[in-house]
Protein backbone atom coordinates (compact mmCIF):
# COMPACT_ATOMS: atom_id res chain seq x y z
CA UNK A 1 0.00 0.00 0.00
CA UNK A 2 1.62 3.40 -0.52
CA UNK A 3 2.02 6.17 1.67
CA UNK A 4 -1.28 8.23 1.49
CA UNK A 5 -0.06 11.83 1.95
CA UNK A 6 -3.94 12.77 3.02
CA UNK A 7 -4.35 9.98 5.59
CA UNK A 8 -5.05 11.88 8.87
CA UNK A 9 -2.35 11.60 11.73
CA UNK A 10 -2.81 12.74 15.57
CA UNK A 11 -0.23 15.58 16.70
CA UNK A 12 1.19 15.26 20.35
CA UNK A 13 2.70 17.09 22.76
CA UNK A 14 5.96 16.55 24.53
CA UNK A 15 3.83 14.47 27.03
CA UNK A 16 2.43 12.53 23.88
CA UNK A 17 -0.94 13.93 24.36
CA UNK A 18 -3.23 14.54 21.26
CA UNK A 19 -3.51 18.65 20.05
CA UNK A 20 -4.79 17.76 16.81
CA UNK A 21 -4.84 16.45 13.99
CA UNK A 22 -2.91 17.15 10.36
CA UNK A 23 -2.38 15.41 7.08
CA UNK A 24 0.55 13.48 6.90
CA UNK A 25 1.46 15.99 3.81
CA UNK A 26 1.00 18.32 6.71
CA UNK A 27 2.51 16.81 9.20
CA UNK A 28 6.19 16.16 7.12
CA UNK A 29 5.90 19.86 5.30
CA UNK A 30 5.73 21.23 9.14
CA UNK A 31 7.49 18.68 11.34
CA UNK A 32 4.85 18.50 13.77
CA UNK A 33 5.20 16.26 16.50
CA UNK A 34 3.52 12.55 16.18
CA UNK A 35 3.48 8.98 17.13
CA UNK A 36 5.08 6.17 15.63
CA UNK A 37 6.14 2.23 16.50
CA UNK A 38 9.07 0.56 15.68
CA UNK A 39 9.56 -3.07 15.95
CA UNK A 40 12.60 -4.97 16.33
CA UNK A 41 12.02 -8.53 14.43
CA UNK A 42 14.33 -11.00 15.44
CA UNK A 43 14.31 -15.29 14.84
CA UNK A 44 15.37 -17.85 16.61
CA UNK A 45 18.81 -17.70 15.67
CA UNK A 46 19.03 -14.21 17.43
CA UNK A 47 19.51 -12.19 13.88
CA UNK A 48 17.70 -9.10 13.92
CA UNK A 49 15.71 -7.87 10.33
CA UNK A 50 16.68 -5.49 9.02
CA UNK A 51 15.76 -3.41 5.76
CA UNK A 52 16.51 -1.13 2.79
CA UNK A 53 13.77 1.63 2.12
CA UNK A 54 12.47 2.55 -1.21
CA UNK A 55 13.24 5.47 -2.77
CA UNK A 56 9.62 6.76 -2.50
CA UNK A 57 9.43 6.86 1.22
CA UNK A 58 8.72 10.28 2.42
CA UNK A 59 11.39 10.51 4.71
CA UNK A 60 14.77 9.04 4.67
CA UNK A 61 14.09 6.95 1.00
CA UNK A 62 16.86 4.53 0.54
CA UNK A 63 17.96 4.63 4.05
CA UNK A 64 18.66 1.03 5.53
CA UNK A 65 16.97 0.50 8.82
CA UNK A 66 17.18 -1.79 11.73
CA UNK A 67 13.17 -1.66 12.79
CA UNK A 68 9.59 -2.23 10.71
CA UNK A 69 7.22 0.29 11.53
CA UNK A 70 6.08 3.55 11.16
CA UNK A 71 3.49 6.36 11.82
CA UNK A 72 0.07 5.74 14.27
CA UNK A 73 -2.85 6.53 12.17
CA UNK A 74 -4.98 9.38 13.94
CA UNK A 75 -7.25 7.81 16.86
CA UNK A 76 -4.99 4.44 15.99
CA UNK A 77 -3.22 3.18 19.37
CA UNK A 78 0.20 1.82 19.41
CA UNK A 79 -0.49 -2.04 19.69
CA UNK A 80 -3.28 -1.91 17.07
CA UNK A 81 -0.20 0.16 14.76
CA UNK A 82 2.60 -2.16 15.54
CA UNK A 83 0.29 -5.25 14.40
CA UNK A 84 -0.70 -3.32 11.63
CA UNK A 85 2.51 -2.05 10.36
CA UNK A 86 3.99 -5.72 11.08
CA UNK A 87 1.11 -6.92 8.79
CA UNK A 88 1.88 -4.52 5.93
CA UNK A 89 5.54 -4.39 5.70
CA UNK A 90 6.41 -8.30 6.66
CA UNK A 91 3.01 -9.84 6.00
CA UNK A 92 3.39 -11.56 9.43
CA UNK A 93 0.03 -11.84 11.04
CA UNK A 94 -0.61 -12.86 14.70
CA UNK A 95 3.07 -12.86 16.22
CA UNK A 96 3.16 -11.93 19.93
CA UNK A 97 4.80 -8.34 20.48
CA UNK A 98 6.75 -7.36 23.37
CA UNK A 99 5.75 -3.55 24.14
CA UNK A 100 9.56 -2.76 25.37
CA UNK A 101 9.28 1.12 25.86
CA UNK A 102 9.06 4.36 24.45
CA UNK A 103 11.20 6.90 22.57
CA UNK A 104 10.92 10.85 21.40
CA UNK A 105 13.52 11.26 18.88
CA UNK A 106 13.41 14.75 16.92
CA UNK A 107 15.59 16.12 14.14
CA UNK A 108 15.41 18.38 11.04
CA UNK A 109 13.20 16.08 9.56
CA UNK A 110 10.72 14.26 11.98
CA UNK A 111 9.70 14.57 15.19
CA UNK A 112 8.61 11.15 16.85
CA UNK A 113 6.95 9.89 20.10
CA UNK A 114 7.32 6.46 20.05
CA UNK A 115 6.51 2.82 21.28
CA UNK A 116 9.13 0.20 20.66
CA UNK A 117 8.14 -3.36 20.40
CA UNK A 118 10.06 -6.63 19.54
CA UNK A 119 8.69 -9.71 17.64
CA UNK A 120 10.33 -13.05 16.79
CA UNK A 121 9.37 -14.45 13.62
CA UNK A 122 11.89 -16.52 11.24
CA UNK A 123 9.59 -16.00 8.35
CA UNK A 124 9.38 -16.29 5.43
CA UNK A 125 7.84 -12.61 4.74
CA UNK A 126 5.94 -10.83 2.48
CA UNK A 127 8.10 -7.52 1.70
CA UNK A 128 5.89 -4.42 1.07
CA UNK A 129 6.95 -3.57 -2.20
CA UNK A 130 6.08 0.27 -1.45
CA UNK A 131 8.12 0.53 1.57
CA UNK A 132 11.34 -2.35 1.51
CA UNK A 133 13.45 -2.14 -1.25
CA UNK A 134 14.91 -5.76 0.17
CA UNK A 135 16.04 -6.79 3.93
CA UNK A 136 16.95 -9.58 5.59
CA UNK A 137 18.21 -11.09 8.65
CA UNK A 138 21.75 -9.88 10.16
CA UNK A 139 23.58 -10.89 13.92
CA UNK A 140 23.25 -7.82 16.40
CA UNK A 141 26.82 -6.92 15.77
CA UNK A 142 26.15 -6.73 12.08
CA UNK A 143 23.18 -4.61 13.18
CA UNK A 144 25.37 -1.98 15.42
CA UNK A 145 28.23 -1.67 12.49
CA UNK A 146 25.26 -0.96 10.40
CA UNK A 147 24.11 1.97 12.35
CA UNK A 148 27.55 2.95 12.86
CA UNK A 149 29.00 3.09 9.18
CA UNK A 150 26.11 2.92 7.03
CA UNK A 151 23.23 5.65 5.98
CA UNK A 152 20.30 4.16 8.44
CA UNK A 153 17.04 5.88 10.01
CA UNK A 154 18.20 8.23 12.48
CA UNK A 155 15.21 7.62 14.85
CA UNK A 156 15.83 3.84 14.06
CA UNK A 157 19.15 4.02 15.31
CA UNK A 158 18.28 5.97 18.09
CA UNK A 159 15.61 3.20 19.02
CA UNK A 160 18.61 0.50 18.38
CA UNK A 161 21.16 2.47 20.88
CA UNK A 162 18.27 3.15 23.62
CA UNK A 163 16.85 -0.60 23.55
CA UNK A 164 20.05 -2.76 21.94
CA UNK A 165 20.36 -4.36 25.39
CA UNK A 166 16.45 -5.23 25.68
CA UNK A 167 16.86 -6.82 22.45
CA UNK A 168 19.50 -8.87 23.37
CA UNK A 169 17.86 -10.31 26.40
CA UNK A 170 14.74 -10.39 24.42
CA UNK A 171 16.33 -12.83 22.06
């Protein structure tokens, strides 16, 4: 499904509570604040998923990054997004999520409050053709040098340096 830049998304406060509402046209053309999830997917081998974006996405396009996910639909909560965006992006239906905190990541670009989550599914997956360019799975090393020396998601490595540790014991 592609990014509808008239699909409605909530806008938050610093204490993630709603203000309004804005286009997600809006939303990217002013940086307002919203909510997102991002979901570490790991398998049983303790590799973590991770992903090259197309070069459509509206922000960061062609970027690897180390989560699935992305932005809570307005009056959408977090779990219901996470499955959701799981669903879309993976095509992985029904695979348990551990809620493991939240984020607020901000830059030039995007301003985030967040929900991180971790699933363990060893596939195989459906890749959203719209949004993954191709991805696979990688050891949690190769996921840090990754974020280190390679052009990733900013908030996505910000979620991978606050919760790397969760997602090792997770695994």
């Amino acid at each position: 499904m592609n990014v509808d830049r008239d699909e409605w998304v909530d806008v938050v406060d610093d204490d993630d509570r709603v203000i309004g509402r804005a286009t997600r046209a809006d939303m990217r053309a002013r940086n307002l604040s919203h909510r997102a999830v991002y979901i570490f997917v790991h398998n049983s081998s303790r590799e973590l998923f991770v992903h090259r974006r197309t070069l459509t996405k509206d922000v960061y396009p062609g970027y690897c990054d180390v989560t699935i996910g992305g932005v809570v639909a307005a009056g959408e909560e977090y779990d219901a997004a996470a499955a959701r965006e799981l669903a879309e992006e993976l095509g992985v239906t029904g695979a348990p999520l551990a809620r493991l905190g939240t984020i607020r990541y901000a830059d030039e670009r995007t301003r985030v409050r967040g929900v991180v989550y971790a699933a363990r599914h060893d596939g195989p997956f459906v890749l959203q053709a719209e949004e993954i360019a191709s991805g696979g799975f990688v050891s949690l090393t190769e996921a840090e040098r990754m974020t280190r020396e390679e052009r990733c998601c900013p908030d996505g490595v910000a979620v991978f340096r606050a919760y790397g540790a969760a997602l090792r014991a997770e695994s």
